[in-house]
Protein backbone atom coordinates (compact mmCIF):
# COMPACT_ATOMS: atom_id res chain seq x y z
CA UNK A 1 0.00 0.00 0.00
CA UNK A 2 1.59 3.47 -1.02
CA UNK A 3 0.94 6.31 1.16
CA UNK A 4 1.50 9.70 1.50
CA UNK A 5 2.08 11.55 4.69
CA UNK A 6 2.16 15.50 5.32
CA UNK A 7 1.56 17.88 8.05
CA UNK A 8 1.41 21.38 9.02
CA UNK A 9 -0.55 22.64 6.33
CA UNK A 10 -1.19 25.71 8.41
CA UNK A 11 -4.71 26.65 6.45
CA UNK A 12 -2.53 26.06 2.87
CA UNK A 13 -2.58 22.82 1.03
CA UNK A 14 -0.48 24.02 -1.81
CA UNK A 15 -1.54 22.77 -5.49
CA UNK A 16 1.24 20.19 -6.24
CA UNK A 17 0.20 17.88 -3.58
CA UNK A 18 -2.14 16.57 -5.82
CA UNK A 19 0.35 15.73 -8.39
CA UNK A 20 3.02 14.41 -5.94
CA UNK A 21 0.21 12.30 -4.13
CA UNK A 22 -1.45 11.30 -7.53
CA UNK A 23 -0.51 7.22 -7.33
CA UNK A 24 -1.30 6.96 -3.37
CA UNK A 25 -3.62 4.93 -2.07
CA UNK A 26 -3.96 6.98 1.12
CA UNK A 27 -3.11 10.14 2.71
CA UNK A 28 -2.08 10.61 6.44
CA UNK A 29 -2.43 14.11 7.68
CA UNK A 30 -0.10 14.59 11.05
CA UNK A 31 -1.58 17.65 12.36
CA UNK A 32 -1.79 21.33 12.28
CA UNK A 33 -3.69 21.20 9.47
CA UNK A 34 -5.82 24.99 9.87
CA UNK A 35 -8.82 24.40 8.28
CA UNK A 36 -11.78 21.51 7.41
CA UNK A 37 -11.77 23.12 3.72
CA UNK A 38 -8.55 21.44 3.98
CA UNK A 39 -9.70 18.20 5.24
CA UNK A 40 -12.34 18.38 2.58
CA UNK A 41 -9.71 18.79 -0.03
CA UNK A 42 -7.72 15.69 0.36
CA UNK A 43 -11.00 13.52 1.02
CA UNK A 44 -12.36 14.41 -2.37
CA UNK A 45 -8.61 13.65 -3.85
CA UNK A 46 -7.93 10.48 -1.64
CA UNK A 47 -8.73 8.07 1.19
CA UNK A 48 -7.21 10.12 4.07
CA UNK A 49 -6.88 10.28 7.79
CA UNK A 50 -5.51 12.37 9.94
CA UNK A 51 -5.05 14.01 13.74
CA UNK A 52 -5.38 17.20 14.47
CA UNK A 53 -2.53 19.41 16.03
CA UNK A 54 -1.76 22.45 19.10
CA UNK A 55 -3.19 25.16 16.51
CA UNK A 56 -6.89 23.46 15.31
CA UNK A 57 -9.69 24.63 16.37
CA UNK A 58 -12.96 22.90 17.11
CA UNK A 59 -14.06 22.60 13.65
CA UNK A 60 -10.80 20.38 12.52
CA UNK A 61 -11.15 19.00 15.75
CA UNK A 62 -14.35 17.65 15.10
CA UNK A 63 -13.02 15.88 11.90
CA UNK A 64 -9.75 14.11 13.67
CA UNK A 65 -8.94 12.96 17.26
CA UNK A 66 -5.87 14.09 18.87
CA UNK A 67 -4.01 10.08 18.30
CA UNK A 68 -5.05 7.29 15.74
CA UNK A 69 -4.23 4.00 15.50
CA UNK A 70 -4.58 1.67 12.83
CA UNK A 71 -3.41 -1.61 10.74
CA UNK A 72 -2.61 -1.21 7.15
CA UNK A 73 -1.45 -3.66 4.95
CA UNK A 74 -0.81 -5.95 8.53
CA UNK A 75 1.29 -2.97 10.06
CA UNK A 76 0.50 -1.05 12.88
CA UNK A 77 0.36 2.23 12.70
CA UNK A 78 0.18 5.33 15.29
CA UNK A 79 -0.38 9.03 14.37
CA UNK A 80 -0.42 12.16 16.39
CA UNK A 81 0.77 15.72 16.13
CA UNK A 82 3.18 16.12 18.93
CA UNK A 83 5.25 13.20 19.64
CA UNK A 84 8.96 13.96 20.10
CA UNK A 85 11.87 11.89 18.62
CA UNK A 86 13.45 8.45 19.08
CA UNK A 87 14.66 8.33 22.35
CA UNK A 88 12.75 11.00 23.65
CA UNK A 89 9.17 11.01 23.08
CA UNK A 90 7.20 13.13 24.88
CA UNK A 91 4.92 12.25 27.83
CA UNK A 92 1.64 11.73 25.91
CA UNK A 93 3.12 9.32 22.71
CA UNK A 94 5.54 7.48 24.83
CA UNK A 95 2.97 5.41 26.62
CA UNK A 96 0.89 5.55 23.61
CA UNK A 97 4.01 3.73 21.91
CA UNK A 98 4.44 1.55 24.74
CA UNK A 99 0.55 0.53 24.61
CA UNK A 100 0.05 -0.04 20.47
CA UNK A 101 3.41 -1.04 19.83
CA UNK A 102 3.46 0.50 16.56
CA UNK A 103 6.00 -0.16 13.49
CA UNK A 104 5.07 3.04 12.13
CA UNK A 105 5.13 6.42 14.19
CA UNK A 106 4.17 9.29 12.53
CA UNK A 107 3.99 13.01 14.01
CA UNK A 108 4.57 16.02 12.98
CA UNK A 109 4.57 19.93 14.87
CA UNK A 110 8.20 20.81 14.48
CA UNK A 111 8.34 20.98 10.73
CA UNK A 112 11.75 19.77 10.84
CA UNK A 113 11.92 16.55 8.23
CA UNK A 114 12.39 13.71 10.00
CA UNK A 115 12.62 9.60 9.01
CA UNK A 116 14.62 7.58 11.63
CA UNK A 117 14.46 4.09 13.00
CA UNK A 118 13.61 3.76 16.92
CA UNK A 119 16.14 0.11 17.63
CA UNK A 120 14.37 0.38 21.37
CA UNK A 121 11.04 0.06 19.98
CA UNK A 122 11.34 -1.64 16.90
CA UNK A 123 9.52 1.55 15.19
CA UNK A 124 10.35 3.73 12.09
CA UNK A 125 9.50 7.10 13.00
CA UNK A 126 9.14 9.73 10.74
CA UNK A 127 7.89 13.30 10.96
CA UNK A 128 7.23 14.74 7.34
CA UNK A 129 8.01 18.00 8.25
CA UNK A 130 5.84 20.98 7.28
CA UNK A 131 3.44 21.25 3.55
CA UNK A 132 2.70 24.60 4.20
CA UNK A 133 3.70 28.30 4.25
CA UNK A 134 3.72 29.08 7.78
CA UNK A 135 6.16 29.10 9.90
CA UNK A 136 10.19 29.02 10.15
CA UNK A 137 11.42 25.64 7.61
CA UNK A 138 12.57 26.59 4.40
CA UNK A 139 11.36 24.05 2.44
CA UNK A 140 7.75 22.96 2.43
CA UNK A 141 7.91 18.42 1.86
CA UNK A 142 5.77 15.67 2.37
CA UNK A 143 6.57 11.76 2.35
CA UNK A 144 5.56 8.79 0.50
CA UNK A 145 6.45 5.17 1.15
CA UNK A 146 4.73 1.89 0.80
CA UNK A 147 3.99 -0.26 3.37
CA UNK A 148 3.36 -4.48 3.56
CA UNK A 149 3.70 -6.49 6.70
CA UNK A 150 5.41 -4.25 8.84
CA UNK A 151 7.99 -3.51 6.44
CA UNK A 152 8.57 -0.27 4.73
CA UNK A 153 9.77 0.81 1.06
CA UNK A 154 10.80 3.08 -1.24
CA UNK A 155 10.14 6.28 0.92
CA UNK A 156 10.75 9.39 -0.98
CA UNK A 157 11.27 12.91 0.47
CA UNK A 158 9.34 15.40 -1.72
CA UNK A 159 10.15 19.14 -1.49
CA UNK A 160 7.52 21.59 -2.59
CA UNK A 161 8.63 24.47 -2.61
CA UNK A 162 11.29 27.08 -1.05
């Protein structure tokens, strides 16, 4: 199963997502994302799920919980905006991580690109840094990578724009 992940769209999805997410099967949203006309947008375009982040309000709120966690393609899977990094998750997804036992952590919030592999755990974590315009990265990316039986391939790092 192909998927593509993104976060921090800040109220902007900008327009060549849709090509870069094109041959997805799904689309993970990892917070932050600033409006449902957002969430809207990548329903109509794709499968996707999502959490919702520090800056949503009740409206995006009411779309996504705060944590998901799911099986694809016989791999667990567990989303949520503010997570921290391998070794030091924060004190909300480090229990959740205990708990689910994920393969595949996903956050976002600090818009700073992220895939690494969590030994400890057993976990690839990745944070796809930040889609859109605001705040301080330079470059706006998203992720893709395919996923089957707890195993991960051919992740790509897409920048957007500068």
């Amino acid at each position: 199963m192909k998927i593509g992940i993104l976060s921090d769209t800040h109220g902007y999805l900008p327009p060549q997502v849709f090509k870069h997410l094109s041959e997805v099967d799904e689309i993970w949203h990892a917070g932050d994302v600033g409006s449902v006309d957002i969430i809207t947008q990548l329903q109509n375009f794709k499968p996707t799920r999502g959490v919702f982040g520090n800056i949503d309000g009740q409206d995006v709120r009411g779309y996504f919980p705060e944590y998901i966690f799911f099986n694809v393609a016989n791999t667990p899977i567990l989303i949520t905006h503010i997570g921290g990094y391998p070794p030091r998750y924060n004190s909300f997804s480090k229990p959740l991580i205990h708990h689910f036992a994920p393969k595949l952590f996903v956050c976002g919030h600090s818009h700073i690109l992220k895939i690494q592999y969590d030994a400890a755990f057993d976990c690839l974590h990745i944070n796809p840094g930040a889609c859109g315009k605001q705040g301080w990265h330079k470059v706006q990316t998203l992720v893709t990578l395919e996923v089957n039986n707890g195993k991960f391939s051919n992740a790509q790092v897409i920048e957007l724009a500068k």
